[in-house]
C-alpha atoms as a PDB file:
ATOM      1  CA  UNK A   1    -174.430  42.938 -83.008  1.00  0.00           C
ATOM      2  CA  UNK A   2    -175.707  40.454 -80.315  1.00  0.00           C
ATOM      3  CA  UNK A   3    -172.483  38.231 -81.007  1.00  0.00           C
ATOM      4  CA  UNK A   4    -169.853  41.505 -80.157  1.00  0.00           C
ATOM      5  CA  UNK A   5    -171.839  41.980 -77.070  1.00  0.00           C
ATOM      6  CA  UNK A   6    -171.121  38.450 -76.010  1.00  0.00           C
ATOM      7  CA  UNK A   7    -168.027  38.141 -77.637  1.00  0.00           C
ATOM      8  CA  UNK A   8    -166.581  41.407 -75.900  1.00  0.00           C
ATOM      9  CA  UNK A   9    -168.442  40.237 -72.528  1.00  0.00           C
ATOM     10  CA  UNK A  10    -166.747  37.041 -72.776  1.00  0.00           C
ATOM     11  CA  UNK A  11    -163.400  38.948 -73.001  1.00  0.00           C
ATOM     12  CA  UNK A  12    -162.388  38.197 -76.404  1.00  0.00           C
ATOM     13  CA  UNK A  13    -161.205  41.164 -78.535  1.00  0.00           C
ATOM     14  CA  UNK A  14    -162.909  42.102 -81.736  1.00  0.00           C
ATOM     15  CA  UNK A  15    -160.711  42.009 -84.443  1.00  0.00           C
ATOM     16  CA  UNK A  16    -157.444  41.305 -82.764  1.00  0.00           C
ATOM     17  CA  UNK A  17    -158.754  37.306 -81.962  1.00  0.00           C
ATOM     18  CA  UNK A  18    -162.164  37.451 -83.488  1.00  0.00           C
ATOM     19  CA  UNK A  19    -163.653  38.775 -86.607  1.00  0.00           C
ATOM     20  CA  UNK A  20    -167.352  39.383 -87.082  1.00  0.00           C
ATOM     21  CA  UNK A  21    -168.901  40.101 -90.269  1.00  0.00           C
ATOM     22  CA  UNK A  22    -173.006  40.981 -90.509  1.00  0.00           C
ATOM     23  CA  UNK A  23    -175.051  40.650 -93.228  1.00  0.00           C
ATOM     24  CA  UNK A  24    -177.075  44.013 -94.633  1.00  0.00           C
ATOM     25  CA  UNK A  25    -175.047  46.654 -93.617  1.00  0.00           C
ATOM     26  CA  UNK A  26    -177.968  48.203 -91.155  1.00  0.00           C
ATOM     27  CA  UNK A  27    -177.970  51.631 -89.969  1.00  0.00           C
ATOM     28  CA  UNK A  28    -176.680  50.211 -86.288  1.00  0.00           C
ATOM     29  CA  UNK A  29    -173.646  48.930 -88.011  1.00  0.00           C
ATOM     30  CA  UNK A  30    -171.619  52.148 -88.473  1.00  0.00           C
ATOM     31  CA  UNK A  31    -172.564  53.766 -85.353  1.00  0.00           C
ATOM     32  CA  UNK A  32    -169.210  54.316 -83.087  1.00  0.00           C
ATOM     33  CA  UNK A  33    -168.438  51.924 -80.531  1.00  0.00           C
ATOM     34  CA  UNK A  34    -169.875  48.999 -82.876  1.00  0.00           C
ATOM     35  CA  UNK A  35    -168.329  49.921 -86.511  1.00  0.00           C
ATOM     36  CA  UNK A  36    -169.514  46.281 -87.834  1.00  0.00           C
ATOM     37  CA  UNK A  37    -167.948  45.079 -90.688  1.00  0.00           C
ATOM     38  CA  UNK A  38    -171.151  43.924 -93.403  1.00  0.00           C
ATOM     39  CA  UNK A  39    -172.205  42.913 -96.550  1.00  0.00           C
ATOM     40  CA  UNK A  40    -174.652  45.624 -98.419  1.00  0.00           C
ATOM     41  CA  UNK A  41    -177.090  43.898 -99.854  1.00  0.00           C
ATOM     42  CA  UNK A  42    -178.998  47.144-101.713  1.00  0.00           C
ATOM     43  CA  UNK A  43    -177.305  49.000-104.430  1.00  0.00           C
ATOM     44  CA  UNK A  44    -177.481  52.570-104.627  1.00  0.00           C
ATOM     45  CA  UNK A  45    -179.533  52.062-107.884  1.00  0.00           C
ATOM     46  CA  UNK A  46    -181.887  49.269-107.283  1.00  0.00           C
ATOM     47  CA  UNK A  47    -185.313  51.432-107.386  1.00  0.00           C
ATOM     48  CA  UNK A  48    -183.694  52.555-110.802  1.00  0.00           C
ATOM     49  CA  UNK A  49    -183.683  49.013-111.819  1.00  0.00           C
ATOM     50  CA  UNK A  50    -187.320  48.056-110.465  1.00  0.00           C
ATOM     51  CA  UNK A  51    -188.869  51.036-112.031  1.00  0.00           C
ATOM     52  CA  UNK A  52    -187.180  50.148-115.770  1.00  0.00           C
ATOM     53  CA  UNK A  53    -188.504  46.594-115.591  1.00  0.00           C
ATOM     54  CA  UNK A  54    -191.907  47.457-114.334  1.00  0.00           C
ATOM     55  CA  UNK A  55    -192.311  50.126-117.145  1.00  0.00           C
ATOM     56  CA  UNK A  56    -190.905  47.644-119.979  1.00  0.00           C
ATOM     57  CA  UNK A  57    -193.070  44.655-118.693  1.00  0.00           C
ATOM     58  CA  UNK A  58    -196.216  47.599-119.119  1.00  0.00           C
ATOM     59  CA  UNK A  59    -194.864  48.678-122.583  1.00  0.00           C
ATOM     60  CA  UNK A  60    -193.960  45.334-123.683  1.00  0.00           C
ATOM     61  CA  UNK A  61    -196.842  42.248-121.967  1.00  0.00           C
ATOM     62  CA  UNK A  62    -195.319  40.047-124.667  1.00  0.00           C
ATOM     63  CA  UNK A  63    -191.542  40.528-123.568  1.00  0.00           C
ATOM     64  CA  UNK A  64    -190.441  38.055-121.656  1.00  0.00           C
ATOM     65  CA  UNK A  65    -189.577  38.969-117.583  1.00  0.00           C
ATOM     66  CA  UNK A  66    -185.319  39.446-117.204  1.00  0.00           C
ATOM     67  CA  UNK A  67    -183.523  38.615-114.554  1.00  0.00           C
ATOM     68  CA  UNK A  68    -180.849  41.343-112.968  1.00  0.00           C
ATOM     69  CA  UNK A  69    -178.453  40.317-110.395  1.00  0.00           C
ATOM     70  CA  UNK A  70    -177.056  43.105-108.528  1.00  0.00           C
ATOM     71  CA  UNK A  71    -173.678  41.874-106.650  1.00  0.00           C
ATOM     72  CA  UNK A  72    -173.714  42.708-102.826  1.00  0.00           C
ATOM     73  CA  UNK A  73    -170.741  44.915-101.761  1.00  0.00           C
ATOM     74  CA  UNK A  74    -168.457  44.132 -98.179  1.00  0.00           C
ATOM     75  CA  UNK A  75    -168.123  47.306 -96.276  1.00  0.00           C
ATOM     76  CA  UNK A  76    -164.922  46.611 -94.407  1.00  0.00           C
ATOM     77  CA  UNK A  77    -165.073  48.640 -90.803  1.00  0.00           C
ATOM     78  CA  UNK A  78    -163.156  48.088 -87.712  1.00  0.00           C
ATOM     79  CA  UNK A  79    -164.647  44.495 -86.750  1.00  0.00           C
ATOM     80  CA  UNK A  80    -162.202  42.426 -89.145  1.00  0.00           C
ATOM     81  CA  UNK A  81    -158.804  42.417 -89.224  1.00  0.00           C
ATOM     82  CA  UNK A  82    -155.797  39.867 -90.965  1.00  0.00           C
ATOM     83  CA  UNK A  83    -155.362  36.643 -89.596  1.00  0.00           C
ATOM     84  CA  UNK A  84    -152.634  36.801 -86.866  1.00  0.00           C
ATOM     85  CA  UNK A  85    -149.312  35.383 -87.953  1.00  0.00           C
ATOM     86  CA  UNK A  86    -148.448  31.658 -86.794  1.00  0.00           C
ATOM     87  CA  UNK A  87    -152.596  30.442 -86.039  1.00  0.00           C
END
């Protein structure tokens, strides 16, 4: 967010000749007026996940630990926009 306040100060236009992507989709990033486009990081079910492998590691001492990879999701919002034509 510290980059559109420059970036805007500085005169240049956010998307039309600069697009800024963040990284953990924060609570700041949807408010009006900043609408930052950002990578989400949680999933909606990652406690879910946690919780499971906690319980089967209790359960099961001898099992061994897994490994789950939850893939992070791009929220698109009005900070991005196509390349121009031509650059």
């Amino acid at each position: 967010m510290g980059l559109l306040d420059v970036m805007i100060r500085a005169g240049v236009r956010v998307p039309q000749d600069l697009s800024v992507v963040g990284y953990d989709d924060s609570r700041f990033a949807k408010l009006p007026g900043i609408d930052l486009t950002s990578v989400r990081r949680g999933h909606p079910r990652h406690a879910d996940f946690a919780i499971k492998a906690v319980v089967e590691r209790l359960d099961l001492p001898e099992r061994e630990p897994k490994r789950i990879a939850l893939p992070p999701q791009l929220v698109v919002r009005g900070t991005t926009d196509r390349p121009a034509a031509g650059r």
